[in-house]
C-alpha atoms as a PDB file:
ATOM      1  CA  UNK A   1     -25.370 -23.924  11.427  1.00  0.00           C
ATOM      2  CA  UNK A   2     -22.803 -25.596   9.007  1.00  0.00           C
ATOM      3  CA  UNK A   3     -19.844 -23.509   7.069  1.00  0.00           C
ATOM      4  CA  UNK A   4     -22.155 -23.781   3.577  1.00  0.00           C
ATOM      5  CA  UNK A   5     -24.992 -21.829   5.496  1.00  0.00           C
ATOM      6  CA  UNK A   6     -22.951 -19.182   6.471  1.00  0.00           C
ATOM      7  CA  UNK A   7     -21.690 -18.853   3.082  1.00  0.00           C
ATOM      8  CA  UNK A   8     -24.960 -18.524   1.679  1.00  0.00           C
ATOM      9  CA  UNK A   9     -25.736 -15.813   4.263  1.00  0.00           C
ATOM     10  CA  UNK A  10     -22.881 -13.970   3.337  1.00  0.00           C
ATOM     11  CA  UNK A  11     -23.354 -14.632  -0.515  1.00  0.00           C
ATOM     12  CA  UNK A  12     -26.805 -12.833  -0.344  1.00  0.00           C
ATOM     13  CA  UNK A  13     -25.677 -10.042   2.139  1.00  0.00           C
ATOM     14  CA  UNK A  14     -23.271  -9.444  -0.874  1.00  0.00           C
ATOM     15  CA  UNK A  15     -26.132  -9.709  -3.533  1.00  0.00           C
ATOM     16  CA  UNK A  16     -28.439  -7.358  -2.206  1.00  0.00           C
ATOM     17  CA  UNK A  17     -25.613  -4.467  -2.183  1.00  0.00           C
ATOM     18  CA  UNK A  18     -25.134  -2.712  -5.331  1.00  0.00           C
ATOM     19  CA  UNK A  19     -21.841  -3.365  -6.524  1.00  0.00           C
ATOM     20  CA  UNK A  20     -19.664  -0.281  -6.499  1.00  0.00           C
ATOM     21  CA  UNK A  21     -17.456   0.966  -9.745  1.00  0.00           C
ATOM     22  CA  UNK A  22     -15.213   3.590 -10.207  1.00  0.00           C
ATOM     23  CA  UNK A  23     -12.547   4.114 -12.583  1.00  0.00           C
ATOM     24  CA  UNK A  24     -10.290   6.896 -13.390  1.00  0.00           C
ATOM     25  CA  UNK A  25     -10.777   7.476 -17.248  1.00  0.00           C
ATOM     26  CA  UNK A  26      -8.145  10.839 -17.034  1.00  0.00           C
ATOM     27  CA  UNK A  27      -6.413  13.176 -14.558  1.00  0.00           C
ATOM     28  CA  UNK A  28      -4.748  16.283 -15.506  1.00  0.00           C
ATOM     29  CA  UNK A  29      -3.044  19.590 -14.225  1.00  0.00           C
ATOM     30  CA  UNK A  30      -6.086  22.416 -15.182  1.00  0.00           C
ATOM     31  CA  UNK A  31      -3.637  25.146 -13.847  1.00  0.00           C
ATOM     32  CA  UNK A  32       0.115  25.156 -12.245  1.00  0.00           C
ATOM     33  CA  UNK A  33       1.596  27.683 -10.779  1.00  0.00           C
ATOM     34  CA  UNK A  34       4.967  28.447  -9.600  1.00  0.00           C
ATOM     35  CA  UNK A  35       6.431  31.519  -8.505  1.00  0.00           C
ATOM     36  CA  UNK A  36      10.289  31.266  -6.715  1.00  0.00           C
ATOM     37  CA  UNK A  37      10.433  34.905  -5.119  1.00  0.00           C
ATOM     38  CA  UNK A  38      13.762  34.216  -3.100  1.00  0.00           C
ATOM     39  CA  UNK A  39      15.397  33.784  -6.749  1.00  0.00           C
ATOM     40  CA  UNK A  40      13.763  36.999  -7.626  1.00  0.00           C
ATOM     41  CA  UNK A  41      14.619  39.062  -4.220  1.00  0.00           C
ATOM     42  CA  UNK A  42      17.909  37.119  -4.724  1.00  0.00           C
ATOM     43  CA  UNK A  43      17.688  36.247  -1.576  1.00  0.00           C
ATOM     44  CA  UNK A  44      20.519  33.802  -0.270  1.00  0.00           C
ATOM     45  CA  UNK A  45      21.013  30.612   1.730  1.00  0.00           C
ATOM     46  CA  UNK A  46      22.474  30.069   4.627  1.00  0.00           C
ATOM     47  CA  UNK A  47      19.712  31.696   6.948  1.00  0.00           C
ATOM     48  CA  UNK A  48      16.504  30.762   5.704  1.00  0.00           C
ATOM     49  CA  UNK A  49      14.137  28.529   7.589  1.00  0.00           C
ATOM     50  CA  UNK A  50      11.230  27.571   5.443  1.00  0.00           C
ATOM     51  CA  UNK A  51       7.446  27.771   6.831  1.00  0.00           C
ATOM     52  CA  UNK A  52       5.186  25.892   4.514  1.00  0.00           C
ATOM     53  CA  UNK A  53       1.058  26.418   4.618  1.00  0.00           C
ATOM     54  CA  UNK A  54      -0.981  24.576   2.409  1.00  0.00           C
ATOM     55  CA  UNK A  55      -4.654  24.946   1.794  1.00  0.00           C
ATOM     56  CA  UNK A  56      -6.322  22.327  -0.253  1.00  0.00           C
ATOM     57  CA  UNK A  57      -9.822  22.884  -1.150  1.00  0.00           C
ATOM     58  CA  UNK A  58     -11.717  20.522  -3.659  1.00  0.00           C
ATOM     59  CA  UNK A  59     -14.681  20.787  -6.281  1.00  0.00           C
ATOM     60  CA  UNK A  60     -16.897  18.491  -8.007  1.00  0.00           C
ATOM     61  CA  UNK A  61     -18.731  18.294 -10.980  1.00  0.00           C
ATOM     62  CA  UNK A  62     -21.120  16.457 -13.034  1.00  0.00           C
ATOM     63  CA  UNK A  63     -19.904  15.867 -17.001  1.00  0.00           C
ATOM     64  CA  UNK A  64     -22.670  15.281 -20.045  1.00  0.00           C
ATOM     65  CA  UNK A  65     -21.746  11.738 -20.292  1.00  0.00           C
ATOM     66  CA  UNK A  66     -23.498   9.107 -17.973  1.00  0.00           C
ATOM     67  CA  UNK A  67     -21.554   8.303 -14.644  1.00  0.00           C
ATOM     68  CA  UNK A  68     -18.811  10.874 -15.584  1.00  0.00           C
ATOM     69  CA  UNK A  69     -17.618  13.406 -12.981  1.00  0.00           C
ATOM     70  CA  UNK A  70     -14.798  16.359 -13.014  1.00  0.00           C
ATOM     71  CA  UNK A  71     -13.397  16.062  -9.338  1.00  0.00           C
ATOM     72  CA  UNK A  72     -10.788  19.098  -8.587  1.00  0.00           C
ATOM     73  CA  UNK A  73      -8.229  19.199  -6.100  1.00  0.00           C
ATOM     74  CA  UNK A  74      -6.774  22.471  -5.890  1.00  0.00           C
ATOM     75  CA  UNK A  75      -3.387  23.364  -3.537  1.00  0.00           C
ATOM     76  CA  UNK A  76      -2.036  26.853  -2.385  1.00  0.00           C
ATOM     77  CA  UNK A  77       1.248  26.139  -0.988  1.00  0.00           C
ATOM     78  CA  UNK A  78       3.238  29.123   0.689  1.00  0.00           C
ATOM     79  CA  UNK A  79       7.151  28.782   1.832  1.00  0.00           C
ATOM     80  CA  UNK A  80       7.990  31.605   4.167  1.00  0.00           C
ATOM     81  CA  UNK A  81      11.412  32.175   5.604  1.00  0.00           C
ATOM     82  CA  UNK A  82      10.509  31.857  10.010  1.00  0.00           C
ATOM     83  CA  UNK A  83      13.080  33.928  10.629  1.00  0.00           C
ATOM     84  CA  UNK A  84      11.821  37.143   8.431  1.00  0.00           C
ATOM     85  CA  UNK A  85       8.326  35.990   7.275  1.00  0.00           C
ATOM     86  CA  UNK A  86       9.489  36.803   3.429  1.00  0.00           C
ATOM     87  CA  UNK A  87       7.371  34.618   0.547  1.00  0.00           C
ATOM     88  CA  UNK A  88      10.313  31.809  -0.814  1.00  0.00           C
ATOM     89  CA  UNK A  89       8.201  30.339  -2.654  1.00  0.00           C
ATOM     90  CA  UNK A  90       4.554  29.960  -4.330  1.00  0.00           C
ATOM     91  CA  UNK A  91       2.491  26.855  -5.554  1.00  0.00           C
ATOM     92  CA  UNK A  92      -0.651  26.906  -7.010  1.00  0.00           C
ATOM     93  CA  UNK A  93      -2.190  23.591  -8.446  1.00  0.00           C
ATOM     94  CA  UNK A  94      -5.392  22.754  -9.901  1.00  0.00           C
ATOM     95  CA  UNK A  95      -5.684  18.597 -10.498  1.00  0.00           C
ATOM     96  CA  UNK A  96      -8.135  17.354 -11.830  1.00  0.00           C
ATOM     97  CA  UNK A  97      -9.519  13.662 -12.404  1.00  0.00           C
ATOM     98  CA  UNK A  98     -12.169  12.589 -14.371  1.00  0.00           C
ATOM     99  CA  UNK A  99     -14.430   9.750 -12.873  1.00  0.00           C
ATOM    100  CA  UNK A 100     -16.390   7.377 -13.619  1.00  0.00           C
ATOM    101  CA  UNK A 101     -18.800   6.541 -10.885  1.00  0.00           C
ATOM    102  CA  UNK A 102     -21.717   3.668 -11.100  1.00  0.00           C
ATOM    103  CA  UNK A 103     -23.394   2.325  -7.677  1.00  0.00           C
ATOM    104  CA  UNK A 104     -23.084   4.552  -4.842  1.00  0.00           C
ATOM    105  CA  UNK A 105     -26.153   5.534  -4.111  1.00  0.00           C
ATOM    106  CA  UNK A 106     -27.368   9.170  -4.771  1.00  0.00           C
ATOM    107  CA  UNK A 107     -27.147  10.362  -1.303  1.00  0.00           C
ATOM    108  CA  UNK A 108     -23.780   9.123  -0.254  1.00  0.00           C
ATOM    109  CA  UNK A 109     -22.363  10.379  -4.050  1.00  0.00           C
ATOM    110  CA  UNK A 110     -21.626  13.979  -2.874  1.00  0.00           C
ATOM    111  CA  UNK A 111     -19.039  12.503  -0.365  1.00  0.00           C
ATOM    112  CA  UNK A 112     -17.879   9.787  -2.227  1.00  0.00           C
ATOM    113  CA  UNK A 113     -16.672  12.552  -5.137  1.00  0.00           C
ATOM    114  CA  UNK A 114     -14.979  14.506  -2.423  1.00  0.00           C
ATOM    115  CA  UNK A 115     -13.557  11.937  -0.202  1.00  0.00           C
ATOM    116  CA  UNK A 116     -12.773   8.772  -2.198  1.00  0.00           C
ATOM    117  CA  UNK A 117     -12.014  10.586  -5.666  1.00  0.00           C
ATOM    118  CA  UNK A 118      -9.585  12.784  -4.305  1.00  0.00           C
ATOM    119  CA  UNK A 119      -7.742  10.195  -2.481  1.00  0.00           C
ATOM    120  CA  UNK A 120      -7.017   8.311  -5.367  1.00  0.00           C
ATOM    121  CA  UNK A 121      -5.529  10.844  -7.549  1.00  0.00           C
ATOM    122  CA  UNK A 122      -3.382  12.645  -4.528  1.00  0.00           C
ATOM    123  CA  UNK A 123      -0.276  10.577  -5.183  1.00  0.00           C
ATOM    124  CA  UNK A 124       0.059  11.890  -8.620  1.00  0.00           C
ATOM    125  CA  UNK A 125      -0.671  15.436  -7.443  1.00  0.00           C
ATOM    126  CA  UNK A 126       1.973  14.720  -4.271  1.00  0.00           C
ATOM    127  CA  UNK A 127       4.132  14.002  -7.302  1.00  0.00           C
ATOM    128  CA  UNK A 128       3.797  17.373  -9.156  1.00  0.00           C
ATOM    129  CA  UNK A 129       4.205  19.311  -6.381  1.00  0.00           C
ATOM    130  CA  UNK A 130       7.578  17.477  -5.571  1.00  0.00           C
ATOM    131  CA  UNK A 131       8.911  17.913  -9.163  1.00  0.00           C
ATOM    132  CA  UNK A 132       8.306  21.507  -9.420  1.00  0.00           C
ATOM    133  CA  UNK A 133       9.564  22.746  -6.101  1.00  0.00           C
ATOM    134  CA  UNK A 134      13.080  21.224  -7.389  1.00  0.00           C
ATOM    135  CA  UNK A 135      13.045  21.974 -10.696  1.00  0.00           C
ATOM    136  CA  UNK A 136      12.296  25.463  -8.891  1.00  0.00           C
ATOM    137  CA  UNK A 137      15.400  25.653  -6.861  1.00  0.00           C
ATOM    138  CA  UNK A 138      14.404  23.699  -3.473  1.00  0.00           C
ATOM    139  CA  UNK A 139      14.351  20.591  -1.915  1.00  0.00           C
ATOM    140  CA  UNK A 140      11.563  18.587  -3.446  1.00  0.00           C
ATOM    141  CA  UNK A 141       8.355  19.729  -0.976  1.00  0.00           C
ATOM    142  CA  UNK A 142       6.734  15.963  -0.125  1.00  0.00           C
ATOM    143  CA  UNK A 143       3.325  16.763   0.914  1.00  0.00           C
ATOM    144  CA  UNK A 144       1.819  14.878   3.723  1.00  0.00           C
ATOM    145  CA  UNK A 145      -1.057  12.476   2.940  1.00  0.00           C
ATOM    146  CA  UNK A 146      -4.447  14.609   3.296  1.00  0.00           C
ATOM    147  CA  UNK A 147      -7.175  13.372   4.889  1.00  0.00           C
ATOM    148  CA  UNK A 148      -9.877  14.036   2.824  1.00  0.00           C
ATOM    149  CA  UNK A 149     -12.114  12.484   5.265  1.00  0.00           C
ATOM    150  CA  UNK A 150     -11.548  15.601   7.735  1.00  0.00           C
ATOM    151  CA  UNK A 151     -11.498  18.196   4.916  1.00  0.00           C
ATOM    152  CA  UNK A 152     -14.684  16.983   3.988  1.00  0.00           C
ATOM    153  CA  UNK A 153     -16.100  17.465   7.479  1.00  0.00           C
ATOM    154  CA  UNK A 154     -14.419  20.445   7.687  1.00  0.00           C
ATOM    155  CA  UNK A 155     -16.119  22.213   4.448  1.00  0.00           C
ATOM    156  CA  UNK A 156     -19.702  20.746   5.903  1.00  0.00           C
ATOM    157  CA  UNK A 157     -19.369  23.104   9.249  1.00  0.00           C
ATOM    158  CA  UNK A 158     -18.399  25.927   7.710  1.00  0.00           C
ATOM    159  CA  UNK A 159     -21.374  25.587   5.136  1.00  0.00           C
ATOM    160  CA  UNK A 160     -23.621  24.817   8.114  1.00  0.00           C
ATOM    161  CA  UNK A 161     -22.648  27.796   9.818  1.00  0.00           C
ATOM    162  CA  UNK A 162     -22.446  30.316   6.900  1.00  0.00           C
ATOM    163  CA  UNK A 163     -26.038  28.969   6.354  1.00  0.00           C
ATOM    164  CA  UNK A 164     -26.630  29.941  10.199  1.00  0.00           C
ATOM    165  CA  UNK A 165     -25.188  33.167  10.132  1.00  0.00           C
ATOM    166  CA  UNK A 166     -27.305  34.153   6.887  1.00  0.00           C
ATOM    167  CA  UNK A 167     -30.604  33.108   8.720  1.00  0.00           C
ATOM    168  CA  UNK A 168     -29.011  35.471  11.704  1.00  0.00           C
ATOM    169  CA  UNK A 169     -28.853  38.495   9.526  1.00  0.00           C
ATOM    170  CA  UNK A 170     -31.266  40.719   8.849  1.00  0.00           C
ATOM    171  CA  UNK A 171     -32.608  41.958   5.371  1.00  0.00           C
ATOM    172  CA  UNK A 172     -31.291  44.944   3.802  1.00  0.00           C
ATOM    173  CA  UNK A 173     -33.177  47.176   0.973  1.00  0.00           C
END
């Protein structure tokens, strides 16, 4: 087999595979929240150890045009103090980016929306959550990078075993 015939094999491999396109056509913040309850308990410095928990949880949706989908990322972020479990601060952030998706095949679309989408428009969320926990008061909070991957997984066991435990239990009047 020469060099040419294996780039002909390859060249129809690539053919036959539909030819994936996305594009971000817009991303914006749908809802912010921030709340700094240590300003308002005037609560002071030197002994405060922060805690941080953050739940992400993410939506999708189909929009009226062709291709177009609304994919949500949405982050509850809670600062306690370790030492006294009081709330420093609250985040709450809807992000949203709107998609346009062409190629991915219907059955793998669902976690393409939720895994891929997400990923892409997580710096700029990263980014919003850093601005607004300093122009709050603290130390700019850097998120880690999420793996949406996991989440994904995640949401698909609960849902399996929600669905289980509904089948479980029995019918009321």
């Amino acid at each position: 087999m020469t060099d040419t015939d294996t780039a002909n094999q390859g060249n129809g491999a690539a053919a036959q595979a539909p030819k994936v396109n996305m594009r971000i056509l817009a991303q914006y913040m749908r809802d912010l929240s921030f709340e700094n309850v240590a300003a308002q308990k005037k609560m002071q410095g030197a002994n405060v150890q922060p805690d941080i928990q953050v739940q992400v949880s993410l939506d999708a949706q189909k929009r009226d045009a062709e291709n177009q989908y609304d994919v949500a990322t949405k982050f509850k972020i809670t600062s306690k103090n370790k030492a006294d479990d009081q709330t420093l601060f609250l985040v709450e952030l809807d992000y949203v980016g709107v998609f346009l998706v062409e190629g991915v095949p219907q059955e793998q679309l669902h976690p393409f929306l939720l895994i891929e989408c997400p990923r892409m428009i997580f710096p700029f969320a990263r980014r919003v959550i850093s601005d607004v926990t300093r122009d709050g008061g603290f130390p700019p909070l850097n998120l880690d990078t999420v793996d949406f991957l996991a989440l994904y997984r995640q949401e698909l066991q609960r849902q399996t075993a929600a669905r289980a435990g509904n089948a479980e239990a029995p019918l009321q009047n």
